[in-house]
C-alpha atoms as a PDB file:
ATOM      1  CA  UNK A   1      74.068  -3.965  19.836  1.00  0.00           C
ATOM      2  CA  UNK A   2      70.906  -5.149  20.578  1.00  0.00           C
ATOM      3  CA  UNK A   3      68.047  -3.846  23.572  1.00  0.00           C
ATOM      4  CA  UNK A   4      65.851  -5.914  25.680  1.00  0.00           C
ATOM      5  CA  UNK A   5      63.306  -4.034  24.014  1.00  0.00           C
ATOM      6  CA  UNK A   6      63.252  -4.778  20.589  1.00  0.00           C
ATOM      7  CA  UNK A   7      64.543  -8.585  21.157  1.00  0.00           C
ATOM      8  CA  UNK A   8      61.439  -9.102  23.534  1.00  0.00           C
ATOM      9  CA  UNK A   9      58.465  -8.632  21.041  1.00  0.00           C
ATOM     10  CA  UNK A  10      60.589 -10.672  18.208  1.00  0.00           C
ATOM     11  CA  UNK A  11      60.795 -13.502  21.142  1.00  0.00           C
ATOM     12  CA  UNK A  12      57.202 -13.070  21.737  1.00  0.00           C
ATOM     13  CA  UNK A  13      55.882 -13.317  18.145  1.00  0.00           C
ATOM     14  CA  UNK A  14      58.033 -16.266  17.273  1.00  0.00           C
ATOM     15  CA  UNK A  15      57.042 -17.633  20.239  1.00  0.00           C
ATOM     16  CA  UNK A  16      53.396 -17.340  19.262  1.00  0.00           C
ATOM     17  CA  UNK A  17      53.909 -18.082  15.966  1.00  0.00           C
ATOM     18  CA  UNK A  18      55.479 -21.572  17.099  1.00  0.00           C
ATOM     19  CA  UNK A  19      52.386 -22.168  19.606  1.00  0.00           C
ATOM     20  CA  UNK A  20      50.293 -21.415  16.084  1.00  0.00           C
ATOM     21  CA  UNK A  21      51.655 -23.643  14.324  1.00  0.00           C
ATOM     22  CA  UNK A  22      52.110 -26.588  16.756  1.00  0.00           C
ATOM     23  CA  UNK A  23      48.094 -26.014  17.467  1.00  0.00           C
ATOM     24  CA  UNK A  24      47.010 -25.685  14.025  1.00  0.00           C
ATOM     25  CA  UNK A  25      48.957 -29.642  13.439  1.00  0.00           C
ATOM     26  CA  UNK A  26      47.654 -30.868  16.740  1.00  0.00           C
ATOM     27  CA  UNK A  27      43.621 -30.205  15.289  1.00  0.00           C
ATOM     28  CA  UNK A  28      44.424 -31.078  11.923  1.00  0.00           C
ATOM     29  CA  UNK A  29      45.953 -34.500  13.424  1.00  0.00           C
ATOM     30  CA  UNK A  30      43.208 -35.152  15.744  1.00  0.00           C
ATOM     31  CA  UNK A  31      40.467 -34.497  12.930  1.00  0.00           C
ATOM     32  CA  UNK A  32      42.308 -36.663   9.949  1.00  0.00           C
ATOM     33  CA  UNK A  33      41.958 -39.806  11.676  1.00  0.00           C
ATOM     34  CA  UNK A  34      40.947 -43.312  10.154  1.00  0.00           C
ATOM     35  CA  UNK A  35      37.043 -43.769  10.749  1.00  0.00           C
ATOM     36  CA  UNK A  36      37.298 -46.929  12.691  1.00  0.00           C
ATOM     37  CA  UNK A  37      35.570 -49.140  10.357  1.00  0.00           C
ATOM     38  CA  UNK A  38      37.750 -52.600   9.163  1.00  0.00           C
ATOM     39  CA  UNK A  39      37.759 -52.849   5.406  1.00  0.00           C
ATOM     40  CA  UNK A  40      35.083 -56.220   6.122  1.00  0.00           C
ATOM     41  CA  UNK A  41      32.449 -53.452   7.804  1.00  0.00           C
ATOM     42  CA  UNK A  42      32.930 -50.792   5.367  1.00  0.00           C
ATOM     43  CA  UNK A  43      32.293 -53.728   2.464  1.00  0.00           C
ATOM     44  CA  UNK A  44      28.884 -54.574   4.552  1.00  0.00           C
ATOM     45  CA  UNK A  45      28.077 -51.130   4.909  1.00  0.00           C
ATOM     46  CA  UNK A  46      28.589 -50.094   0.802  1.00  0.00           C
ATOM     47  CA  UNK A  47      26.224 -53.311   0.433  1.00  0.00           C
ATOM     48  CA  UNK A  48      23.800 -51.552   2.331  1.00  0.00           C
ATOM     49  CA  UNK A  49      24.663 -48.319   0.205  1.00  0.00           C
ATOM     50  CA  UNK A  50      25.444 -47.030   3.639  1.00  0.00           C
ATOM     51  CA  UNK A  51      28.553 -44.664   2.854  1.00  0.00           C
ATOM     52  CA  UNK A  52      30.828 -45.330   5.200  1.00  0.00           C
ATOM     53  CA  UNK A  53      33.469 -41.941   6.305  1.00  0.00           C
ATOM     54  CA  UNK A  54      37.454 -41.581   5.287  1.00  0.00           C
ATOM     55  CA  UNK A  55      37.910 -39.843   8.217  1.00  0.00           C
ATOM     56  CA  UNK A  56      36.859 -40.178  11.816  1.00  0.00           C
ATOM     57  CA  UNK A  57      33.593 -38.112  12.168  1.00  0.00           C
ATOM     58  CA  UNK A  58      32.280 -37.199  15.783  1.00  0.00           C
ATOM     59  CA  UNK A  59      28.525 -36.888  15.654  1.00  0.00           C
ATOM     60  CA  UNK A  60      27.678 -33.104  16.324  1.00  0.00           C
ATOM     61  CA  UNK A  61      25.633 -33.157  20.009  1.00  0.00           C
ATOM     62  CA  UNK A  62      22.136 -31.152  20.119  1.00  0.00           C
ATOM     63  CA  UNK A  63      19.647 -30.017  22.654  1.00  0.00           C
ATOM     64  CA  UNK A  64      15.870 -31.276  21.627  1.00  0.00           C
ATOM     65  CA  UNK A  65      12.965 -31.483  22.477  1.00  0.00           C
ATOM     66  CA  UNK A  66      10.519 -35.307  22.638  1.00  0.00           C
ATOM     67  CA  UNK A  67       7.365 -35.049  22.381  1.00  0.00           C
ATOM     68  CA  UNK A  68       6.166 -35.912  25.587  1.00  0.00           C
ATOM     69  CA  UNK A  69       7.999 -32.878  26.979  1.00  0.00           C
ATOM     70  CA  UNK A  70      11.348 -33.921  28.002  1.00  0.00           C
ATOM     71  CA  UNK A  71      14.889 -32.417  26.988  1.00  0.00           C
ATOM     72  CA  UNK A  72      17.371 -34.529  25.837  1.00  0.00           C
ATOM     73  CA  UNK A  73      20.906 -34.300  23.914  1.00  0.00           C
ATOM     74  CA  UNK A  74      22.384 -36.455  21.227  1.00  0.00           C
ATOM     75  CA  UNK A  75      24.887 -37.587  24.043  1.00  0.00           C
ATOM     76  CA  UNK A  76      22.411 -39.040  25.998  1.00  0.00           C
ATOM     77  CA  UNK A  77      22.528 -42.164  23.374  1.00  0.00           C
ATOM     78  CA  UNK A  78      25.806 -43.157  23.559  1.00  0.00           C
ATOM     79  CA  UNK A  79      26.500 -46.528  24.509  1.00  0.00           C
ATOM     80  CA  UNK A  80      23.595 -47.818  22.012  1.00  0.00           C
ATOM     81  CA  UNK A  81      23.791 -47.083  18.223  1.00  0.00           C
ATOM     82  CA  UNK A  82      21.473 -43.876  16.874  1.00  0.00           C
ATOM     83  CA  UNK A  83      19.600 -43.612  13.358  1.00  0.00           C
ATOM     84  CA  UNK A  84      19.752 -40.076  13.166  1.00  0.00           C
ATOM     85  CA  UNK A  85      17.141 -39.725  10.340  1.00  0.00           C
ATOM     86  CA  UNK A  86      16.085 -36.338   8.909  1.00  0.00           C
ATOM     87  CA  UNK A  87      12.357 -36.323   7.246  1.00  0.00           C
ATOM     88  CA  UNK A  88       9.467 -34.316   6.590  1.00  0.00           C
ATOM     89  CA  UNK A  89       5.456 -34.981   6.687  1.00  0.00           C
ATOM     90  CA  UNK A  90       5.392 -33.948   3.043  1.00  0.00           C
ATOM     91  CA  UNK A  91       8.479 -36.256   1.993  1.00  0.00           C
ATOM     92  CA  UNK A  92       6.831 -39.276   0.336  1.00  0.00           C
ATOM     93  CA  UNK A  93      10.315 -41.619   0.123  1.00  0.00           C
ATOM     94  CA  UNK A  94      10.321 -40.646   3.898  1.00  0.00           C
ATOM     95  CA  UNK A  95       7.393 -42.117   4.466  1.00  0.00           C
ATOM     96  CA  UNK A  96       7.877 -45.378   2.624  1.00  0.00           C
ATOM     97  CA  UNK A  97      10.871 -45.708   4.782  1.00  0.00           C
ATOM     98  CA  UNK A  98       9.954 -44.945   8.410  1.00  0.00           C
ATOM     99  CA  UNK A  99       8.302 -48.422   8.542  1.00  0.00           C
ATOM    100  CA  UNK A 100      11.760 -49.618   8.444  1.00  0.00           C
ATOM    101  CA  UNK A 101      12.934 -47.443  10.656  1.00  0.00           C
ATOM    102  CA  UNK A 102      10.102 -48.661  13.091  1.00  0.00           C
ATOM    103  CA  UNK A 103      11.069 -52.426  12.621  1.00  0.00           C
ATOM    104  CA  UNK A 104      14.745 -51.880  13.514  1.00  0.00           C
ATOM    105  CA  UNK A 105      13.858 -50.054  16.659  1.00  0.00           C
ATOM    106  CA  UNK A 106      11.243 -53.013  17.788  1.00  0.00           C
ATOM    107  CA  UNK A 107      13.765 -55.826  16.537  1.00  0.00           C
ATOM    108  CA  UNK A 108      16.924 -54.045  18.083  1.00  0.00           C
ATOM    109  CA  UNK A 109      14.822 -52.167  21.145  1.00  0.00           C
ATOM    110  CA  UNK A 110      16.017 -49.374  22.958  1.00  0.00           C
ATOM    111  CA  UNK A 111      18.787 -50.476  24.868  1.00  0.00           C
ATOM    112  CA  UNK A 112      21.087 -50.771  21.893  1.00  0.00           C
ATOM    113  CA  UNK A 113      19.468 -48.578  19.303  1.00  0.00           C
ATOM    114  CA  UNK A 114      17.995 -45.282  18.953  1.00  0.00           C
ATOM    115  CA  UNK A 115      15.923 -44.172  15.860  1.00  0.00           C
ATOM    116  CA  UNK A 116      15.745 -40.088  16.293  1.00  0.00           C
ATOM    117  CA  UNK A 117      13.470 -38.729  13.660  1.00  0.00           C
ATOM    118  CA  UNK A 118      14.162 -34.960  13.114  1.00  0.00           C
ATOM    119  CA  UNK A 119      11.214 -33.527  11.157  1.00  0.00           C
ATOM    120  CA  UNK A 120      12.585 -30.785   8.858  1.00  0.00           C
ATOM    121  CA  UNK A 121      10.789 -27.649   9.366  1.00  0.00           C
ATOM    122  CA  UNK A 122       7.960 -29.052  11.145  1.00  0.00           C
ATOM    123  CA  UNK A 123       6.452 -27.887  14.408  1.00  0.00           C
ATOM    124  CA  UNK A 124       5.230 -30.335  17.340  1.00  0.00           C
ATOM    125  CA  UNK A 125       2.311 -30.497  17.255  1.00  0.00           C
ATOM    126  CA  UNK A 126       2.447 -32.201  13.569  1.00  0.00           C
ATOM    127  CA  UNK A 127       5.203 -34.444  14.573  1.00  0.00           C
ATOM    128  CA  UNK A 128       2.694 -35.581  17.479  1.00  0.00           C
ATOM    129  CA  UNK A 129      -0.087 -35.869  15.363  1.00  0.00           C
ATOM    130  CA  UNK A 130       1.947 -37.699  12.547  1.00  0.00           C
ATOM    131  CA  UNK A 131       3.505 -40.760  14.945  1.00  0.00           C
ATOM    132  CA  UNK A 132      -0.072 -41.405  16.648  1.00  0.00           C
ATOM    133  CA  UNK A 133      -1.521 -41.833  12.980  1.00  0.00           C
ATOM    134  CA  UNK A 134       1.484 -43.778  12.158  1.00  0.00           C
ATOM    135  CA  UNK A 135       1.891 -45.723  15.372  1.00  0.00           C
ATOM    136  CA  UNK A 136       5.913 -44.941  15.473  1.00  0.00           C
ATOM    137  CA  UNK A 137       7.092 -45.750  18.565  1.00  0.00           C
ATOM    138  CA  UNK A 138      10.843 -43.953  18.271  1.00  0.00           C
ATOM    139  CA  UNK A 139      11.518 -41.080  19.240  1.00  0.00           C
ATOM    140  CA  UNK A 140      10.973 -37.763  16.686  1.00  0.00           C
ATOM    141  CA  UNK A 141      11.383 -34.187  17.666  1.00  0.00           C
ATOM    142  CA  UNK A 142      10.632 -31.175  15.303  1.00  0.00           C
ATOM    143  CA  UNK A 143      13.472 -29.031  13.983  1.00  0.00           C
ATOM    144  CA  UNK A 144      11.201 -25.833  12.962  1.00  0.00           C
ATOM    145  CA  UNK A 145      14.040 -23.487  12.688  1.00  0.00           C
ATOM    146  CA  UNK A 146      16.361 -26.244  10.401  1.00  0.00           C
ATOM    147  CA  UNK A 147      18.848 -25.747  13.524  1.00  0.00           C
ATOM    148  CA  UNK A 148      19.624 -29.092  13.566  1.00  0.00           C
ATOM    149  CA  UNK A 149      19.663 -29.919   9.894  1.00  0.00           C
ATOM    150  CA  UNK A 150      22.297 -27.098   9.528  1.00  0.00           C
ATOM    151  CA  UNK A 151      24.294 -28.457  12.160  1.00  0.00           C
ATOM    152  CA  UNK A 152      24.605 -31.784   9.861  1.00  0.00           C
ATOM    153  CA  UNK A 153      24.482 -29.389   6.694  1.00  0.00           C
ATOM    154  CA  UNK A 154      21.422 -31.842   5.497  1.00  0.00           C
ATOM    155  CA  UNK A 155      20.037 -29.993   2.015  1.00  0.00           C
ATOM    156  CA  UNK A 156      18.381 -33.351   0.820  1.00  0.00           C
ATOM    157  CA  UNK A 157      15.959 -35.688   2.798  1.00  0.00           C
ATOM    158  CA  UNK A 158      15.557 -38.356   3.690  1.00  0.00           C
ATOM    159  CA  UNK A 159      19.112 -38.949   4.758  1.00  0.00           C
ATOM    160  CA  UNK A 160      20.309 -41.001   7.921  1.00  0.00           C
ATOM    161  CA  UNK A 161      23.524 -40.866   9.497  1.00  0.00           C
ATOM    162  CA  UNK A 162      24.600 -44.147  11.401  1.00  0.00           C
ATOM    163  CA  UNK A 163      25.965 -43.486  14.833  1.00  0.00           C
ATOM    164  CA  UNK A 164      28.060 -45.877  16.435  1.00  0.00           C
ATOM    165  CA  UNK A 165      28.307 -46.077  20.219  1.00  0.00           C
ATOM    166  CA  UNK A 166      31.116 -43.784  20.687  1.00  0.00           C
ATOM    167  CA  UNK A 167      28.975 -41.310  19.344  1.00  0.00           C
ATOM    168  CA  UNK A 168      31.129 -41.351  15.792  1.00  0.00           C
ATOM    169  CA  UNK A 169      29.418 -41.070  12.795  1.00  0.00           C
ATOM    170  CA  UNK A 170      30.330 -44.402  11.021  1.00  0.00           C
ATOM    171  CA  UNK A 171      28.043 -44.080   8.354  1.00  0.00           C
ATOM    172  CA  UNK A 172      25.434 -42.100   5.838  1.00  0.00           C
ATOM    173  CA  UNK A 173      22.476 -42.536   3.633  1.00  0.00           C
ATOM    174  CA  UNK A 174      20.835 -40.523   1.280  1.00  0.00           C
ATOM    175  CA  UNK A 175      17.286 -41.869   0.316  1.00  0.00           C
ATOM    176  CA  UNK A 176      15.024 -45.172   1.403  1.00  0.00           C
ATOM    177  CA  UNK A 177      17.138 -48.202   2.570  1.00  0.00           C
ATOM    178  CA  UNK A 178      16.480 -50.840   4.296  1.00  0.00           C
ATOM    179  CA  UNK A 179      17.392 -50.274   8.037  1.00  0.00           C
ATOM    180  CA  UNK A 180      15.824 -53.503   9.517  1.00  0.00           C
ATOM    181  CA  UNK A 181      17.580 -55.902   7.114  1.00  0.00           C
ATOM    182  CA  UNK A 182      19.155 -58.874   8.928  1.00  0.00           C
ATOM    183  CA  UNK A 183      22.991 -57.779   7.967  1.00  0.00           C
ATOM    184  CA  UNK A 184      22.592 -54.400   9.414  1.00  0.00           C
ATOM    185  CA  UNK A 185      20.650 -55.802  13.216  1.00  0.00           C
ATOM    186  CA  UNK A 186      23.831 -57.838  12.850  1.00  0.00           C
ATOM    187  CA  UNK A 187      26.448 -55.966  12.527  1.00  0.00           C
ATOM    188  CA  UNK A 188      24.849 -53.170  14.542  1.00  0.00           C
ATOM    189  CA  UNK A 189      24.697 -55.960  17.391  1.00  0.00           C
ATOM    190  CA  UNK A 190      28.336 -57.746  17.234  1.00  0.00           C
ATOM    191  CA  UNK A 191      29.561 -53.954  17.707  1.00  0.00           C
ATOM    192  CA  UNK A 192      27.679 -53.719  21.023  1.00  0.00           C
ATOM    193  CA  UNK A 193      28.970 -57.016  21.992  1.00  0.00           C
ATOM    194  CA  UNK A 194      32.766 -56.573  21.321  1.00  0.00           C
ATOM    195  CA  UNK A 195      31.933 -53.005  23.165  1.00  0.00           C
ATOM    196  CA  UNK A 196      30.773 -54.644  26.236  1.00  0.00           C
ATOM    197  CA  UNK A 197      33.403 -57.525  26.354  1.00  0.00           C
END
């Protein structure tokens, strides 16, 4: 015959083991979604050579500093698209592509997109120094300690990861493209407008 004692701790680690399991297929659900991309923008974004994600990707939120001082979080942009660009002063294919950068962010303005320049290893003061010679007007913050780069697990620059609204990672580029060209304003801006209808 059985006890209450040895049927309890058999209930309790089949219970657990159940609980386990039914978490374990919950996350692994939630995180195999369909990035929600239709086949026509992930054909726009390839003829960008923007590589567009399988899976649904939620863009990984930081803490940063801007250079005039204030704090602000990845969050903080949602609602607008963000270039998250990763660079570095000494990065000469960076360089030739900030200018684009710059010219989506004046065509597109701040209200529906965000350039955030994240300068690989450098401090603030070089960052600072770097946009006034340049004239950038986006935002760039300095990632000295490679925090946020890790966070993205960036080994290669420059690379840019297109953030939709939603704050979902709908898209990535390794090397210079052209983030200003006409097709790209575009379809950044019909995604605002079907997100504000």
């Amino acid at each position: 015959m059985f006890s209450n004692k040895s049927i309890l701790p058999k209930i309790l680690s089949h219970s657990l083991i159940l609980f386990l399991s039914l978490f374990a297929f919950a996350s692994a659900t939630a995180h195999s979604k369909k990035a929600d991309l239709t086949d026509e923008d992930r054909k726009l974004l390839k003829s960008l050579r923007i590589t567009p994600p399988s899976i649904w990707i939620e863009a990984h939120d930081f803490t940063v500093e801007l250079n005039d001082g204030s704090i602000i979080n990845l969050k903080d942009y949602h609602h607008r698209f963000v270039l998250l660009n990763f660079w570095a002063t000494w990065c000469v294919p960076c360089l030739k592509e900030m200018p684009d950068l710059e010219k989506a962010y004046q065509k597109m303005g701040s209200k529906k997109l965000i350039v955030l320049a994240v300068g690989m290893g450098e401090d603030k003061s070089s960052i600072r120094k770097f946009a006034e010679k340049h004239e950038f007007t986006f935002p760039m913050v300095a990632d000295s300690t490679l925090e946020i780069a890790r966070l993205y697990g960036v080994e290669n620059i420059p690379i840019t990861y297109l953030i939709n609204p939603e704050g979902v990672i709908i898209g990535r580029a390794l090397g210079i493209r052209d983030w200003a060209s006409p097709e790209l304003i575009e379809f950044m801006d019909s995604k605002l407008e079907s997100v504000s209808e």
